[in-house]
Protein backbone atom coordinates (compact mmCIF):
# COMPACT_ATOMS: atom_id res chain seq x y z
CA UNK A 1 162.60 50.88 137.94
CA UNK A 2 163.41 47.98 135.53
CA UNK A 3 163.34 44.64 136.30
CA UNK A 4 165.04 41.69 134.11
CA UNK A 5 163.75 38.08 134.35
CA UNK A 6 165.71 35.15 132.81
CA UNK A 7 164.77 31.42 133.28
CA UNK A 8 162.59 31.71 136.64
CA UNK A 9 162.46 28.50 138.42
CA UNK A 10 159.19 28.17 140.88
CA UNK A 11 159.30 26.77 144.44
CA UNK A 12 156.64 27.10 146.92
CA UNK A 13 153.89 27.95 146.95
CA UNK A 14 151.98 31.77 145.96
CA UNK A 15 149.22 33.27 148.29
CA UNK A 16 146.57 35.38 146.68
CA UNK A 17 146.33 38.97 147.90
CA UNK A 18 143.43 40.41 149.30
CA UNK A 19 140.79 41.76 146.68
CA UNK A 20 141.09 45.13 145.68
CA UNK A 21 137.46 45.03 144.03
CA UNK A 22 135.93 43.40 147.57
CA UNK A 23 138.06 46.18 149.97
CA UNK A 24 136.72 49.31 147.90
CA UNK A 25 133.16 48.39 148.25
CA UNK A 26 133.58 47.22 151.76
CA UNK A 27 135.65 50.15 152.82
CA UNK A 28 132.58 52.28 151.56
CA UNK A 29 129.80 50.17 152.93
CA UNK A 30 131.49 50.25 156.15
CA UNK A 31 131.65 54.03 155.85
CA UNK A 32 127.65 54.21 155.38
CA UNK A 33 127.29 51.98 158.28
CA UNK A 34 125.97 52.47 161.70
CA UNK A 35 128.91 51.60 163.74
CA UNK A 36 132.75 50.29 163.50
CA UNK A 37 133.90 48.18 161.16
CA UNK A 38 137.03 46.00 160.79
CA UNK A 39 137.87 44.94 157.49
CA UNK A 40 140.81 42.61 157.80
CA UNK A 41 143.18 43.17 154.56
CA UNK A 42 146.58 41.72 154.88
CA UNK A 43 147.65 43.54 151.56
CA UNK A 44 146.88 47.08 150.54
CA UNK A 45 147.88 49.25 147.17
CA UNK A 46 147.86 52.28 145.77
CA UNK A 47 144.35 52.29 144.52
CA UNK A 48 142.49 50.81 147.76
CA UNK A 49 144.51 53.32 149.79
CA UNK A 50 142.63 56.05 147.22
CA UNK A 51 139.59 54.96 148.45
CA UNK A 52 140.36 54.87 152.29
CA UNK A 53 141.86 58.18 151.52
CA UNK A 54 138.72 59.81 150.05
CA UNK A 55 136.35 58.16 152.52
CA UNK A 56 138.88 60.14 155.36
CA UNK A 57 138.22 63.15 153.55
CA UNK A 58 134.29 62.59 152.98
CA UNK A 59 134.36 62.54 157.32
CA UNK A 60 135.00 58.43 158.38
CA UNK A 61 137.96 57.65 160.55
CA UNK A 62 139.90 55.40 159.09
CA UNK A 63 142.84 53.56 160.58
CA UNK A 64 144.92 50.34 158.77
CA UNK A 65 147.15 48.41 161.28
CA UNK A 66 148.45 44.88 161.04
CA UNK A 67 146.46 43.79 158.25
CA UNK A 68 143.40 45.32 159.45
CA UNK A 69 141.04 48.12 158.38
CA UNK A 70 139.28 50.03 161.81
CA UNK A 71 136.92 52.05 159.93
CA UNK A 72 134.29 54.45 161.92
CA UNK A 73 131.33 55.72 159.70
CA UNK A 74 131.07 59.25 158.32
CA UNK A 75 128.70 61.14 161.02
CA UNK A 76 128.68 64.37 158.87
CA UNK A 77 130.64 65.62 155.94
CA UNK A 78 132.08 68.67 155.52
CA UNK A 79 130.85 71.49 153.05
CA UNK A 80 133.71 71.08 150.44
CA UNK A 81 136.25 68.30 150.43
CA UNK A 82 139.55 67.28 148.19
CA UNK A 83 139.06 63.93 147.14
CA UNK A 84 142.95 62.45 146.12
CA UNK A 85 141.60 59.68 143.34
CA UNK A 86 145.18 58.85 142.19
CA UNK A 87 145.30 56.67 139.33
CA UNK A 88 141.86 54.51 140.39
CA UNK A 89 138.27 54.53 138.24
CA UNK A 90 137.09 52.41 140.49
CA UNK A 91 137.17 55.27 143.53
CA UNK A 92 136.20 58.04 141.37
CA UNK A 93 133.49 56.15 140.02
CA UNK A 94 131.90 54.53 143.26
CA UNK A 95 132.11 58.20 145.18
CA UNK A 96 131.06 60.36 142.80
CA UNK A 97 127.50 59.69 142.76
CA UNK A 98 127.89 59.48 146.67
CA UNK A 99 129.52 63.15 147.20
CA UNK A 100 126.46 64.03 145.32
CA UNK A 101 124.02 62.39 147.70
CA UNK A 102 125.86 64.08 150.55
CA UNK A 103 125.23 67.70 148.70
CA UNK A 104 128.95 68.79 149.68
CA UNK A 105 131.08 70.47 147.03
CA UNK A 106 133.98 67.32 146.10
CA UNK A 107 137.02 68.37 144.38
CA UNK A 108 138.55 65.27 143.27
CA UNK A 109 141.83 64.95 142.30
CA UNK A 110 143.17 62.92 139.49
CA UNK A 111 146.61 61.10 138.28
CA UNK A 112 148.01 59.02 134.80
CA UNK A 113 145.03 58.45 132.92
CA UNK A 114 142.02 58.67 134.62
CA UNK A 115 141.00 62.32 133.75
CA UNK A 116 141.10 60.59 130.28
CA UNK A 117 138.45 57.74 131.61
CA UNK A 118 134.76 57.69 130.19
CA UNK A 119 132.28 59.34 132.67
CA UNK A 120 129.52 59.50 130.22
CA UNK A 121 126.87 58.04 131.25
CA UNK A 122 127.37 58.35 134.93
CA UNK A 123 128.09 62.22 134.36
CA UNK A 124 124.52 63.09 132.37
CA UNK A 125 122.55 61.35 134.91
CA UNK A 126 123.95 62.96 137.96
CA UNK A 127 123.55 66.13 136.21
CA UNK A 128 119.82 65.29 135.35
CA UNK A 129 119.30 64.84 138.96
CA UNK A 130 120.75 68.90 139.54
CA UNK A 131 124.11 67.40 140.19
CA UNK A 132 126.65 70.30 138.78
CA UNK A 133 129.95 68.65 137.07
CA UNK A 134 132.78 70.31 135.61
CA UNK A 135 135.61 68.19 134.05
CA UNK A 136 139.25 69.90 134.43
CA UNK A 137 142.33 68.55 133.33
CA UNK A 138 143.49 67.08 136.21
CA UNK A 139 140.31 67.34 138.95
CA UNK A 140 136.45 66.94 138.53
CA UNK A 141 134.03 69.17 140.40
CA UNK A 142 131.03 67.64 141.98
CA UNK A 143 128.37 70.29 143.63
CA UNK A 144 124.98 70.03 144.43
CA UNK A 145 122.44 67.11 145.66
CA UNK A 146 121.41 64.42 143.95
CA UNK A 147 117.20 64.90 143.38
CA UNK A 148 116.86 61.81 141.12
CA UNK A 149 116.45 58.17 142.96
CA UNK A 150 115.21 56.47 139.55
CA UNK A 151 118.10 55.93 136.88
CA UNK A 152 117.94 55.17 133.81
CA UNK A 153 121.68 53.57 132.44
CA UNK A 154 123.47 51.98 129.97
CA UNK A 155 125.46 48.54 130.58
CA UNK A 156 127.86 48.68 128.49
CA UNK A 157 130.23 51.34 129.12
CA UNK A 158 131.48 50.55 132.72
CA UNK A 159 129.81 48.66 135.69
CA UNK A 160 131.37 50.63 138.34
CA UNK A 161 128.96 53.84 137.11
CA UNK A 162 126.17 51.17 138.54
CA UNK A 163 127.71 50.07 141.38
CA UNK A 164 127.93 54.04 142.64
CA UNK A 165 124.61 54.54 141.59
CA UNK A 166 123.67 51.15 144.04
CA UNK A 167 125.98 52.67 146.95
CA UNK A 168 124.09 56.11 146.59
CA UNK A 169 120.28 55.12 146.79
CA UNK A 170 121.08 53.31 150.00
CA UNK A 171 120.66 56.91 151.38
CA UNK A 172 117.52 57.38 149.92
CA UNK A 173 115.95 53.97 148.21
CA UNK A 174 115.22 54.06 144.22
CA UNK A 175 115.42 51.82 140.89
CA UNK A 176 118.52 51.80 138.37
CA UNK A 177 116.95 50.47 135.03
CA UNK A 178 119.72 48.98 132.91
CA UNK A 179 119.87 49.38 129.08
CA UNK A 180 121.86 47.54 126.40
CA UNK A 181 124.42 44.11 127.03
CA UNK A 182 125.76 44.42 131.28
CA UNK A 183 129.32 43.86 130.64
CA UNK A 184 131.12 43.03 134.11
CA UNK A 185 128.40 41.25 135.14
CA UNK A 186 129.85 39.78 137.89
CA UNK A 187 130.90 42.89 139.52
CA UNK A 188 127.77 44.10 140.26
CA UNK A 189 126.36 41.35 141.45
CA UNK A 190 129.49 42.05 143.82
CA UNK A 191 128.67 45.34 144.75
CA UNK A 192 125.24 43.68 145.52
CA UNK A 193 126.64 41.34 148.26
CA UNK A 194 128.48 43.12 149.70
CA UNK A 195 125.48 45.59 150.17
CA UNK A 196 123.49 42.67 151.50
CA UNK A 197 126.13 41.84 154.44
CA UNK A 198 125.74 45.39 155.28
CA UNK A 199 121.70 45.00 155.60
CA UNK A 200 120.71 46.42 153.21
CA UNK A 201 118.05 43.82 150.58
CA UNK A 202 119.01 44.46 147.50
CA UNK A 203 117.08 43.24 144.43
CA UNK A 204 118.64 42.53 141.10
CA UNK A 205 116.85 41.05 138.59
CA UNK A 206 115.85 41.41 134.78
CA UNK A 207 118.27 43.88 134.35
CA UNK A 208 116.82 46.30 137.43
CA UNK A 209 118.24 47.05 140.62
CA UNK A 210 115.60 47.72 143.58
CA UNK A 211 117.93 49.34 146.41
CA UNK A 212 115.98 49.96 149.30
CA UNK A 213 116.64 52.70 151.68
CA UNK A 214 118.80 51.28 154.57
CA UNK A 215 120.45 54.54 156.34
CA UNK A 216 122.73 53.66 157.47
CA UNK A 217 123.80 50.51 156.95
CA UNK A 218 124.14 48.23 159.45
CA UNK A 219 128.21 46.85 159.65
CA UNK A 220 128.67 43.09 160.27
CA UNK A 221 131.56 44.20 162.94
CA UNK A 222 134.27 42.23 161.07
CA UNK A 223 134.60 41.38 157.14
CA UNK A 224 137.12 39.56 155.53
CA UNK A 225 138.23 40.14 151.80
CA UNK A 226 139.12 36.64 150.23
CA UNK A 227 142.08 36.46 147.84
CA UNK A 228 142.18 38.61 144.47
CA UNK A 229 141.25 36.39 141.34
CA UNK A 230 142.73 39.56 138.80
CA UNK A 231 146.08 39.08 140.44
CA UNK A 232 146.04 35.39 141.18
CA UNK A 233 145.99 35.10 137.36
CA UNK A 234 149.17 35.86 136.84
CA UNK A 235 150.97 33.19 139.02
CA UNK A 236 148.42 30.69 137.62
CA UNK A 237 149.08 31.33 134.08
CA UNK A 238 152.83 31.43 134.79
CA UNK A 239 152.26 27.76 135.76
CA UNK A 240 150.73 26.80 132.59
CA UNK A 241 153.25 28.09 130.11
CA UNK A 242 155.86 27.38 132.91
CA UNK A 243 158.44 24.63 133.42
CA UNK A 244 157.03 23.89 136.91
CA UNK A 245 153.46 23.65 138.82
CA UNK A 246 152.75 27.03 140.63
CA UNK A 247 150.16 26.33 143.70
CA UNK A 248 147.95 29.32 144.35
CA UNK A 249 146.23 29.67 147.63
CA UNK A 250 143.70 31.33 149.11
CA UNK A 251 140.94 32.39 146.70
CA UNK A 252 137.21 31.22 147.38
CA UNK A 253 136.06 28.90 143.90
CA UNK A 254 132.62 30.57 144.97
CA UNK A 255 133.33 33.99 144.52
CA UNK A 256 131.51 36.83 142.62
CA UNK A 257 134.96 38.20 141.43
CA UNK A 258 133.90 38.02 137.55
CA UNK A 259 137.99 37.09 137.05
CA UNK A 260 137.40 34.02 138.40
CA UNK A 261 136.99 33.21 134.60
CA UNK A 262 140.52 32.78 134.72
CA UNK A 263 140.19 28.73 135.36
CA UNK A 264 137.49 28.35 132.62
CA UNK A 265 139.54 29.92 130.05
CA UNK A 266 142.87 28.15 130.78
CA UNK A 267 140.68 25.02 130.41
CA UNK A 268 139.47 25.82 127.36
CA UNK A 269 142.86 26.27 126.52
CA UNK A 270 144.11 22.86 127.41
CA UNK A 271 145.34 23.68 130.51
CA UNK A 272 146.01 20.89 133.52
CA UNK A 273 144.07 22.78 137.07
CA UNK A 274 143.90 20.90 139.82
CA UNK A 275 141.71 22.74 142.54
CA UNK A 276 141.63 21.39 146.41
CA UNK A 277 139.65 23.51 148.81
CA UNK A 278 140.61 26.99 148.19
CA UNK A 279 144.07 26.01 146.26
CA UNK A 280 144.78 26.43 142.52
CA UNK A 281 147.32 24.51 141.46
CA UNK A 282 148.27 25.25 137.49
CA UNK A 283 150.65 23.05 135.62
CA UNK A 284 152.87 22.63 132.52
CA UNK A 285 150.62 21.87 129.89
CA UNK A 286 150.32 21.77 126.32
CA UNK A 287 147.93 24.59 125.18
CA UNK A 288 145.57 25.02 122.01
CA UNK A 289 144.43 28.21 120.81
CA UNK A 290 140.51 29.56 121.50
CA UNK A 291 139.07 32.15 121.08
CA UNK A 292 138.05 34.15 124.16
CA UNK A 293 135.60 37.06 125.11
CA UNK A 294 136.81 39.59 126.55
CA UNK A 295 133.33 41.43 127.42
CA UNK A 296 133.13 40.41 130.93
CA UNK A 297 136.78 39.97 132.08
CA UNK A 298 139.05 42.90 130.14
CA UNK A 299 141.76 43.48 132.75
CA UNK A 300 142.59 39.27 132.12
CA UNK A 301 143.62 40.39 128.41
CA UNK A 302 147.04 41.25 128.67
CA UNK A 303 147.77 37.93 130.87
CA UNK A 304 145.78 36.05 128.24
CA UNK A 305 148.02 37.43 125.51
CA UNK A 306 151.07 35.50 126.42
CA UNK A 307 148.79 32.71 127.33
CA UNK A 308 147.79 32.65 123.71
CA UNK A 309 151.25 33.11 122.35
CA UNK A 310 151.84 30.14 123.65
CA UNK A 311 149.24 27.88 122.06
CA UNK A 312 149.06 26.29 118.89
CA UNK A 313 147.12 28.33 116.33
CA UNK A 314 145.39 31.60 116.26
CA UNK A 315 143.28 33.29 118.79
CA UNK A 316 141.39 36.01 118.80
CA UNK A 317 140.17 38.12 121.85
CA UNK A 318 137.04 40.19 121.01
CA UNK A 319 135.15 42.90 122.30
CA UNK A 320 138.40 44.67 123.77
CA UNK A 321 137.10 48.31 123.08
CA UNK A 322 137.05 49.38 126.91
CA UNK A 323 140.68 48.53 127.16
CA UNK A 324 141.41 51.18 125.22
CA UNK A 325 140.82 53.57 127.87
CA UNK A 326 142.36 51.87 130.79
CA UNK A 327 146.16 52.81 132.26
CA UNK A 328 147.35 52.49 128.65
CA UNK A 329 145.48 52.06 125.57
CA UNK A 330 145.60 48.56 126.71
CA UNK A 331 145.52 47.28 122.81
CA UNK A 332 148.15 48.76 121.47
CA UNK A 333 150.05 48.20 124.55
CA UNK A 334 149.70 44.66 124.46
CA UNK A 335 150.47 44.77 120.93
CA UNK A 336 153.95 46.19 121.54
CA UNK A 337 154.68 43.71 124.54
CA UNK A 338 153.97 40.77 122.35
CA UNK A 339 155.87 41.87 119.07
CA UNK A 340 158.35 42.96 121.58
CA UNK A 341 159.10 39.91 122.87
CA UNK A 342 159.42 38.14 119.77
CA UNK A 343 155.43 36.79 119.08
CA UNK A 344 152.89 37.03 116.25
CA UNK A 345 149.89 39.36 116.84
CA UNK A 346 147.64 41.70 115.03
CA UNK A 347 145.32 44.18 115.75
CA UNK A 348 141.63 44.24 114.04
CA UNK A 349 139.75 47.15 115.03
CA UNK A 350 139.46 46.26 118.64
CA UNK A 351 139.94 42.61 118.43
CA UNK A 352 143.57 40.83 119.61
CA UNK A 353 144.62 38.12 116.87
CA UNK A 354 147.51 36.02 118.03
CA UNK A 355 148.89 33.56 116.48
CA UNK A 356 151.16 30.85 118.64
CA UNK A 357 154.64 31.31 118.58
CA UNK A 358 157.56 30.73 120.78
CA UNK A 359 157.97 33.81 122.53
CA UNK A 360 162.04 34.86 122.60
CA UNK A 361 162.16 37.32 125.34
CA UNK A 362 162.91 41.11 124.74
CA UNK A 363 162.34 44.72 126.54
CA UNK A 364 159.21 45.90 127.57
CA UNK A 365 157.68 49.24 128.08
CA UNK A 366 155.13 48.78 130.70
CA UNK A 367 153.75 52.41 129.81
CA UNK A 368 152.81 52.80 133.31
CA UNK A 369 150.19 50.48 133.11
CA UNK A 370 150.84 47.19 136.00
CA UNK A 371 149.22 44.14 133.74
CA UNK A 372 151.03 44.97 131.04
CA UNK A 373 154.58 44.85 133.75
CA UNK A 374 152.97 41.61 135.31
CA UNK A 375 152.50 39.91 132.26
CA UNK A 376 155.56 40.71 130.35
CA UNK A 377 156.84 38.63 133.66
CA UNK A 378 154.49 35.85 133.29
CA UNK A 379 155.68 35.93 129.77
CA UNK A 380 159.74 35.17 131.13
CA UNK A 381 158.30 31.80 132.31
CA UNK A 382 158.48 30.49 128.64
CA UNK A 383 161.04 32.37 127.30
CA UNK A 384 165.12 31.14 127.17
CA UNK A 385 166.23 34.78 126.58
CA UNK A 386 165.63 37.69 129.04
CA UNK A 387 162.97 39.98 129.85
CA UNK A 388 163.82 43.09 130.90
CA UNK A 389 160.78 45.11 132.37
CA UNK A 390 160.68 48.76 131.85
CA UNK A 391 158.63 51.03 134.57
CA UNK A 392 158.02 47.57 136.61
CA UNK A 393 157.15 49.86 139.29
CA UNK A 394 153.80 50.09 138.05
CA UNK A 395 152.66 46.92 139.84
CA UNK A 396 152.49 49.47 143.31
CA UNK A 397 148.93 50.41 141.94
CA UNK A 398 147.48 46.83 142.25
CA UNK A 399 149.85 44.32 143.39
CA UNK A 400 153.19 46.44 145.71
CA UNK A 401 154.62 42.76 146.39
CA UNK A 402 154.50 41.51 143.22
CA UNK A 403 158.26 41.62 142.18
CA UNK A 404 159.36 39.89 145.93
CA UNK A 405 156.49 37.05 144.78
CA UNK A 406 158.59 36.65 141.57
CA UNK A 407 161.79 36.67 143.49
């Protein structure tokens, strides 16, 4: 699919999808739980159907109609399963440890890029604990049952290895000791809430998580996802470097999502936000480069490229390395959507230098990869030539509405 943008003029107002990073972790705490759960979720995508998907096949029932998740808890899981992952870490990551607390044999199934996605650390300490893992091409084999419910782990490689660490040892209670700078933050002190509306008293502090036992968990009845921050930035920065305001509704200021950064860094920027009750309103405004860290809040790095492009001077985003290993090799890609559409940015090591330019408009590869398709459309908001989107489809695996938003 391609998709060509010229001159986009904004009316209305945008309303924030549901969060992709809240549904995973409540569709599997509702899964652990003691009874029905309804998880209302007006918007669903590729990688949160992954999840519901591999939850199915792990034994829950799970049903989505109008808007709303009826999920009834695994009872018993079979002896071998095929666990469709798709294109998502965030599913293989969570369940892995969790097919390995069960003890059944999980074959799961992988798309794009993700067989190409670190596992180590995760991977070593499940197979400390008599977990067997073998690493295909295109599936990972889990068999065995997890012994181990005191983990030792490393912060810095990806916090989702955590959070299915924190999801398993509600079956049995233990300690994950964390080693070295936590980057994502924020997201496991998500996983940790959302664990606490289930019942189950997490403790997380100096850098160790106490999880103990609560099998199962006991569901709320109903939970409610508030809007996604991750995709919400898009719309927002469009209104910065925009001709028009762009009002954003329905995201909670108070939330744990760690993209929430998004306001702070537009700020720092120079950036006019207006924020009334749980509306973001982002306008026209003349920007100034700073520097940003990228350590806590990598999937905003393609977004904040053309945000950057568009400010006087030179920024540089730092500590980028994990986006080489996302849907793309996130770097370079952003490198070639920038030069592509006429701006002024180099690559040091794994730092992002940009220096502000006018950006012209151009074609863009989106390599598969849906930031880099939503932000090469952000970027046709301050361009007077076209941008013409290449493999725009690619928004299906976070954001499926995203093109009739833009239209």
């Amino acid at each position: 699919m391609i998709k060509v943008l010229q001159n986009p003029k904004t009316t209305g107002k945008i309303k924030a999808i549901a969060s992709k990073s809240e549904v995973h972790r409540l569709l599997i705490c509702a899964a652990l739980s003691d009874k029905r759960t309804e998880i209302v979720c007006e918007n669903i995508n590729a990688d949160i159907k992954a999840t519901a998907n591999c939850l199915t096949a792990l034994g829950a029932e799970i049903e989505y109609i109008n808007g709303v998740f009826q999920v009834t808890p695994i009872k018993s899981t079979p002896e071998s399963c095929v666990l469709p992952c798709g294109e998502s870490g965030s599913t293989l990551r969570f369940l892995m440890p969790l097919v390995a607390a069960f003890g059944c044999n999980g074959i799961f199934e992988l798309q794009g890029r993700l067989s190409q996605r670190p596992l180590s650390p995760l991977k070593e300490e499940l197979e400390r604990s008599g977990v067997k893992i073998e690493v295909l091409n295109e599936e990972i084999l889990v068999s065995g049952k997890c012994t181990k419910t005191d983990f030792t782990i490393s912060g810095n490689v990806s916090s989702q290895f955590i959070s299915g660490l924190m999801f398993m040892l509600t079956k049995t209670g233990g300690k994950i000791t964390i080693t070295d700078t936590i980057e994502s933050r924020p997201y496991i002190e998500m996983t940790a809430d959302t664990l606490k509306s289930f019942g189950c008293n997490i403790d997380f502090s100096d850098n160790i998580i106490t999880v103990p036992k609560t099998c199962p968990l006991i569901s709320p009845k109903k939970a409610e996802s508030f809007g996604d921050w991750s995709n919400a930035a898009f719309f927002i920065t469009a209104g910065v470097i925009g001709k028009e305001k762009i009002p954003v509704t329905s995201l909670d200021i108070n939330s744990r999502q760690g993209d929430k950064a998004i306001i702070k860094v537009l700020r720092d920027f120079g950036a006019k936000i207006e924020i009334e009750n749980n509306e973001i309103i982002a306008y026209p405004s003349k920007l100034v480069a700073h520097d940003i860290d990228a350590a806590d809040i990598p999937d905003l790095v393609p977004v904040l490229a053309v945000l950057a492009s568009n400010a006087k001077g030179t920024t540089r985003i730092y500590n980028c390395s994990r986006l080489r290993l996302k849907e793309s090799d996130r770097i370079e890609a952003v490198k070639q959507m920038i030069s592509a559409l006429g701006g002024k940015i180099e690559i040091n090591n794994d730092d992002i230098i940009i220096t502000g330019s006018p950006l012209t408009g151009g074609t863009v590869n989106s390599q598969n990869d849906h930031r880099i398709a939503m932000s090469a459309a952000v970027a046709a908001f301050s361009t007077d030539e076209e941008v013409k989107i290449i493999d725009a489809e690619a928004v299906n695996k976070s954001y499926p509405s995203f093109w009739d938003e833009i239209k």
